[in-house]
C-alpha atoms as a PDB file:
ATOM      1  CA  UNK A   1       6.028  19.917-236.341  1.00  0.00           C
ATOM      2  CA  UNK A   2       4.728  18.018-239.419  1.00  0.00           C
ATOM      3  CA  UNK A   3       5.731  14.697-239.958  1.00  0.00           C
ATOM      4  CA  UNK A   4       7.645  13.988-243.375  1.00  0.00           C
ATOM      5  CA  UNK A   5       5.305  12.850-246.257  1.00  0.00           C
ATOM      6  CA  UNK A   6       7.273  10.124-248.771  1.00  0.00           C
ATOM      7  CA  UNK A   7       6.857  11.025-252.448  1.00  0.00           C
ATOM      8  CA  UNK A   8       7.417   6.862-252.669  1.00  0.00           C
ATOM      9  CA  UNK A   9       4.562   4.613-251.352  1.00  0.00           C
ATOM     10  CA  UNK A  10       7.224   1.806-251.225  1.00  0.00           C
ATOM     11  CA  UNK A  11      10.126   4.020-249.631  1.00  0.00           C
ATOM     12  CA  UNK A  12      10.578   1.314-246.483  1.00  0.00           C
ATOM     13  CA  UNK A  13      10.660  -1.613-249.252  1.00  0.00           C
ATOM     14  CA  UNK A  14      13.294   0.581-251.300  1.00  0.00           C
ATOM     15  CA  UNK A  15      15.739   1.231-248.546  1.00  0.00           C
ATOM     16  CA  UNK A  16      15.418  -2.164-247.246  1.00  0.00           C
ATOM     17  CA  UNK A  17      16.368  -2.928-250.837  1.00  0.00           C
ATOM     18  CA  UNK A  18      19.416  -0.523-251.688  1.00  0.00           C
ATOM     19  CA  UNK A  19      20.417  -1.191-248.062  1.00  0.00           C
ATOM     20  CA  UNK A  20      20.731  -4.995-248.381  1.00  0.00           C
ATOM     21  CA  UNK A  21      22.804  -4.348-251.596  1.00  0.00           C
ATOM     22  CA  UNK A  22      25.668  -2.864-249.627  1.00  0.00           C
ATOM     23  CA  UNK A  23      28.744  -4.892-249.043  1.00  0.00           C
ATOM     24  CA  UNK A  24      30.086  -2.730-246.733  1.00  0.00           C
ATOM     25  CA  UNK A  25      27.017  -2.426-244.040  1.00  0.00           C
ATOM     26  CA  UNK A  26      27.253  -7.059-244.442  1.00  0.00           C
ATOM     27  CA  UNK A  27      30.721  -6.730-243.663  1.00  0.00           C
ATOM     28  CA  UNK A  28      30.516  -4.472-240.234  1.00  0.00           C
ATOM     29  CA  UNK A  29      27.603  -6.929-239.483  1.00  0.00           C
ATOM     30  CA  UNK A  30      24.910  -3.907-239.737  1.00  0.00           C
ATOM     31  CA  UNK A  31      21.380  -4.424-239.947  1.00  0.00           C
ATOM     32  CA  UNK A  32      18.592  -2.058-239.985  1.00  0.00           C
ATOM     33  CA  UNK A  33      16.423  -1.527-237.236  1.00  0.00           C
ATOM     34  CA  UNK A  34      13.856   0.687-237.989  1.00  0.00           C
ATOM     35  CA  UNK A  35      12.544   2.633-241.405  1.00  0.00           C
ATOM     36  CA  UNK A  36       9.682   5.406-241.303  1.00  0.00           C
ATOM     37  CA  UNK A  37       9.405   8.463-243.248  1.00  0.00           C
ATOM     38  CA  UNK A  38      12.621  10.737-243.031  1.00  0.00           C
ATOM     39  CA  UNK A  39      13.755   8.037-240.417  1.00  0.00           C
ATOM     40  CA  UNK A  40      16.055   5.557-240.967  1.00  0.00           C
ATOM     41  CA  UNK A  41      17.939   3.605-237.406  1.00  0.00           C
ATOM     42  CA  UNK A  42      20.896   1.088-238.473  1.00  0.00           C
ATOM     43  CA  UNK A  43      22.767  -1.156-235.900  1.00  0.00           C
ATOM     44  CA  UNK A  44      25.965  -3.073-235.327  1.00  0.00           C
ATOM     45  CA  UNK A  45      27.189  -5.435-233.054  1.00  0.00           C
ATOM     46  CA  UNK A  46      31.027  -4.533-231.563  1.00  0.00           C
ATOM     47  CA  UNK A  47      33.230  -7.651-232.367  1.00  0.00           C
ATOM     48  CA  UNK A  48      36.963  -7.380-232.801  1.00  0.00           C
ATOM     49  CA  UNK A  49      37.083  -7.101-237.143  1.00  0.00           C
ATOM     50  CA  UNK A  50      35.896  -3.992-236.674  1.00  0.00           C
ATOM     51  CA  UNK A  51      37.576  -2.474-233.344  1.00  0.00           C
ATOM     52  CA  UNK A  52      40.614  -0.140-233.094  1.00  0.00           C
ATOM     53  CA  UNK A  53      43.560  -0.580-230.908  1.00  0.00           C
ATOM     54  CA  UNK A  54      42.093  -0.198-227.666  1.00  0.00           C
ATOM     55  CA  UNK A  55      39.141  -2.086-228.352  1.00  0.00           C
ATOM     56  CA  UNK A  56      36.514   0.176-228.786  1.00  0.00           C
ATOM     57  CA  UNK A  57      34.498   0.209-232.167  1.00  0.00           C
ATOM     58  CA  UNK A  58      36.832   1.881-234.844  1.00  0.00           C
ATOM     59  CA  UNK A  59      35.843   5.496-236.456  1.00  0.00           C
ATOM     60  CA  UNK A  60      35.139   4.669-239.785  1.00  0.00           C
ATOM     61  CA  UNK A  61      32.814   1.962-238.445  1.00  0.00           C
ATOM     62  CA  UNK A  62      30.762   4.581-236.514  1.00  0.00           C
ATOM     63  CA  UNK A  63      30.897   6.795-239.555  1.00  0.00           C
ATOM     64  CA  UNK A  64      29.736   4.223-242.032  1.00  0.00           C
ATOM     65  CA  UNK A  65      26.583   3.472-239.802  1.00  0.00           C
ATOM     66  CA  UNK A  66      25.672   6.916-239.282  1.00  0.00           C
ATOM     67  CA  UNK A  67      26.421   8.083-243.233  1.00  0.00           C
ATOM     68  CA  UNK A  68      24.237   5.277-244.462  1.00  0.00           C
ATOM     69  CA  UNK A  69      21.478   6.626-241.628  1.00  0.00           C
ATOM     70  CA  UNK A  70      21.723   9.370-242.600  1.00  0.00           C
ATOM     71  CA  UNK A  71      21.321   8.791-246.530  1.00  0.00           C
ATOM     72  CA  UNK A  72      18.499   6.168-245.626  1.00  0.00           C
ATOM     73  CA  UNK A  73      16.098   8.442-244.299  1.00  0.00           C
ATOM     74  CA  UNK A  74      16.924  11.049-247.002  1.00  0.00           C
ATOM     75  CA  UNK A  75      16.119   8.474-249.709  1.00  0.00           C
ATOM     76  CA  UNK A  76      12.845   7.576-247.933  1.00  0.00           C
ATOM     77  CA  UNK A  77      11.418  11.148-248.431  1.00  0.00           C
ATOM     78  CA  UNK A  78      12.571  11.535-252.529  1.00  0.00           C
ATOM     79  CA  UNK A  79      10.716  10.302-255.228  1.00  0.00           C
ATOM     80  CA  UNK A  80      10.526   6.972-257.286  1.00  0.00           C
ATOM     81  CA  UNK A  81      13.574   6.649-259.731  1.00  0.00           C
ATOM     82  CA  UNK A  82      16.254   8.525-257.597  1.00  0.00           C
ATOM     83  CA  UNK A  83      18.868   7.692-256.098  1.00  0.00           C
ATOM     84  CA  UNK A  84      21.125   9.367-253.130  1.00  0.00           C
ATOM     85  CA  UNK A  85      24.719  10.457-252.783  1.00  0.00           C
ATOM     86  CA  UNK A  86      26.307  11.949-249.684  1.00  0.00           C
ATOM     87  CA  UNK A  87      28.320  15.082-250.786  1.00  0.00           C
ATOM     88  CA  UNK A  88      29.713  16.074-247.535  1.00  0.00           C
ATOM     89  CA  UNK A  89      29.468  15.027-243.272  1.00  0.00           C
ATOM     90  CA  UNK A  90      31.140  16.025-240.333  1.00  0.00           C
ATOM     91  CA  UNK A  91      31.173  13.798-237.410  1.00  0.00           C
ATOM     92  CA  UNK A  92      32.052  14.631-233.939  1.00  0.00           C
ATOM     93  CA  UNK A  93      33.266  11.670-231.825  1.00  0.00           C
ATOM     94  CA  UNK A  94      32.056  12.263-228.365  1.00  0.00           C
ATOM     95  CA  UNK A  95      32.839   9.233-226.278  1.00  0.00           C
ATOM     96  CA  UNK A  96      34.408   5.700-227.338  1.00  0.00           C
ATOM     97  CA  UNK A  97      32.029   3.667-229.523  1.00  0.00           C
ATOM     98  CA  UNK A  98      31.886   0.651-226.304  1.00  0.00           C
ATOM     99  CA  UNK A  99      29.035  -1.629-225.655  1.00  0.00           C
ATOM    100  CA  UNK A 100      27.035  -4.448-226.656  1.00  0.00           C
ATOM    101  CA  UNK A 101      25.160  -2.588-229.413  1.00  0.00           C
ATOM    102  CA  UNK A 102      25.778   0.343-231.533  1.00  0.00           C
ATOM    103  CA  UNK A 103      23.151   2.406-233.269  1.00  0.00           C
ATOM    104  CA  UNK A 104      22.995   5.858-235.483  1.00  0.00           C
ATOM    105  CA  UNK A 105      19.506   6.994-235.931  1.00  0.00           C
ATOM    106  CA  UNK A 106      19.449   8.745-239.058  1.00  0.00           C
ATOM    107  CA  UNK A 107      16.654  12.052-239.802  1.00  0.00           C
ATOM    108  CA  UNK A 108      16.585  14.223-241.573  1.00  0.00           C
ATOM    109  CA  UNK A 109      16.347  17.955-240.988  1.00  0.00           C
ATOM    110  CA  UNK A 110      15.196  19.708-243.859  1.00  0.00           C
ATOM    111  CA  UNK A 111      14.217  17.731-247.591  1.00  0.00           C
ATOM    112  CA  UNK A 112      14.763  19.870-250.535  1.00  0.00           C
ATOM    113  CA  UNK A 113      13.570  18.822-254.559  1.00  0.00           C
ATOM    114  CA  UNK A 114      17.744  18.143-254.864  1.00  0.00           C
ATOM    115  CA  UNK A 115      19.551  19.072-251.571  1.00  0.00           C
ATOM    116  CA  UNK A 116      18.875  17.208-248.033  1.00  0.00           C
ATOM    117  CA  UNK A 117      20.172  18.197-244.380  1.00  0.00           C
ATOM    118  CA  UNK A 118      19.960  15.572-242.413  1.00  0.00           C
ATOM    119  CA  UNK A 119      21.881  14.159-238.953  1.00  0.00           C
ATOM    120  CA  UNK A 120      22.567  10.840-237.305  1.00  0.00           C
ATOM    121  CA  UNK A 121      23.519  10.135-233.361  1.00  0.00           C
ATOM    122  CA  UNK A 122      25.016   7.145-232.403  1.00  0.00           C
ATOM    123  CA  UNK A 123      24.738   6.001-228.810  1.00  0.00           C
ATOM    124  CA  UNK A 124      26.423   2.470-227.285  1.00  0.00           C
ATOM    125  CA  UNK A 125      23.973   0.357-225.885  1.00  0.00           C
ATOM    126  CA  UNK A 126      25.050  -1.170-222.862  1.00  0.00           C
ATOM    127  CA  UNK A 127      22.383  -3.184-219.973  1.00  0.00           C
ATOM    128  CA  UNK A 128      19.128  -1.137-221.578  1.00  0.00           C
ATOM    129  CA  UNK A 129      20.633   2.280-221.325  1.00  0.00           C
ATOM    130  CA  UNK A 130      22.379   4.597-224.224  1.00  0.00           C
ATOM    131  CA  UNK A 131      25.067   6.771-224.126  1.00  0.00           C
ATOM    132  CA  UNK A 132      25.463   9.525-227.152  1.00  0.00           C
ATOM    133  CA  UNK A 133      29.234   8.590-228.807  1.00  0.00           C
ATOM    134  CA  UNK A 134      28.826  10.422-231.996  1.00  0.00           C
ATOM    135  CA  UNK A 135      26.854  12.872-234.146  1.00  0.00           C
ATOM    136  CA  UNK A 136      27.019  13.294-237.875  1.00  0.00           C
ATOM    137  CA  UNK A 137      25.756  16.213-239.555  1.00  0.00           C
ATOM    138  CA  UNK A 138      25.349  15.186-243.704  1.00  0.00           C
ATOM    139  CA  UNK A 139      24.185  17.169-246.982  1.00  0.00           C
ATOM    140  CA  UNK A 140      22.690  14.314-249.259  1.00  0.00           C
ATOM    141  CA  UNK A 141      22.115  15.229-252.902  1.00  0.00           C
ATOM    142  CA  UNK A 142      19.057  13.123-255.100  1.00  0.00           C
ATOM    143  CA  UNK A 143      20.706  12.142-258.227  1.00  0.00           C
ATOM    144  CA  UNK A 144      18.208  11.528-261.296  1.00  0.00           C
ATOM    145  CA  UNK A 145      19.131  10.161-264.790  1.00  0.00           C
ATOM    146  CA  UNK A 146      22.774   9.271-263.894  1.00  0.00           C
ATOM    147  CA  UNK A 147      23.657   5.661-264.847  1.00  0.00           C
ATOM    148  CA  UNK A 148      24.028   3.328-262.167  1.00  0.00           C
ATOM    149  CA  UNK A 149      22.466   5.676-259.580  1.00  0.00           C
ATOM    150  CA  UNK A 150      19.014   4.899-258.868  1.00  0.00           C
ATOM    151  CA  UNK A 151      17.787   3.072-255.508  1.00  0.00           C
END
């Protein structure tokens, strides 16, 4: 398969960028790990601000990570000028978010000129070795010419 081609030359500075500007990713502690073409890997540390009632990393903490992933790697592939919204995910929760790092690596599946498939696992880390605890499926739309929109 053919790796993705960025219509951006600066696509890693630009998500770096849009990503730093989000409050929500500085409040869960999330920092990005990794940015390539149509690749985007974000992190997070468990603590207990952002746990559920058992202990294990909340839901929407998961989600957040793997949604901005997700919407990272699309916005790596689209050109100059545009920005990216999320119009829909599912996410399957497949084992309790536990360990000393969580990660969603974000890719996407198929770029289109205004629609973008693209999927995110999340595996704990725990001692060197991953286990899968979630996978988001997303549809990412490139918004042009909308105020307030651009990345």
């Amino acid at each position: 398969m053919n790796a993705p081609v960025p219509k951006d030359p600066a696509f890693h500075a630009r998500v770096q960028t849009s990503f730093d500007k989000q409050g929500l990713m500085r409040t869960l502690g999330a920092s990005i790990l990794h940015i390539a073409p149509g690749a985007v890997d974000i992190a997070l540390s468990p603590n207990p601000a952002i746990s559920q009632q058992h202990g294990f990393v909340h839901a929407g903490a998961v989600s957040s990570i793997a949604d901005s992933a997700a919407g990272y790697a699309a916005l790596s592939l689209m050109p100059p000028g545009v920005g990216v919204l999320t119009t829909e995910f599912k996410i399957n929760l497949v084992a309790p978010a536990a360990g000393e790092r969580i990660i969603a690596r974000g890719r996407v599946i198929k770029a289109g000129r205004t629609l973008t498939l693209a999927q995110a696992e999340v595996f704990a880390e725990m001692q060197g070795k991953e286990r899968l605890v979630a996978l988001l499926t997303a549809t990412l739309m490139a918004i042009e010419g909308r105020d307030g929109v651009a990345d």
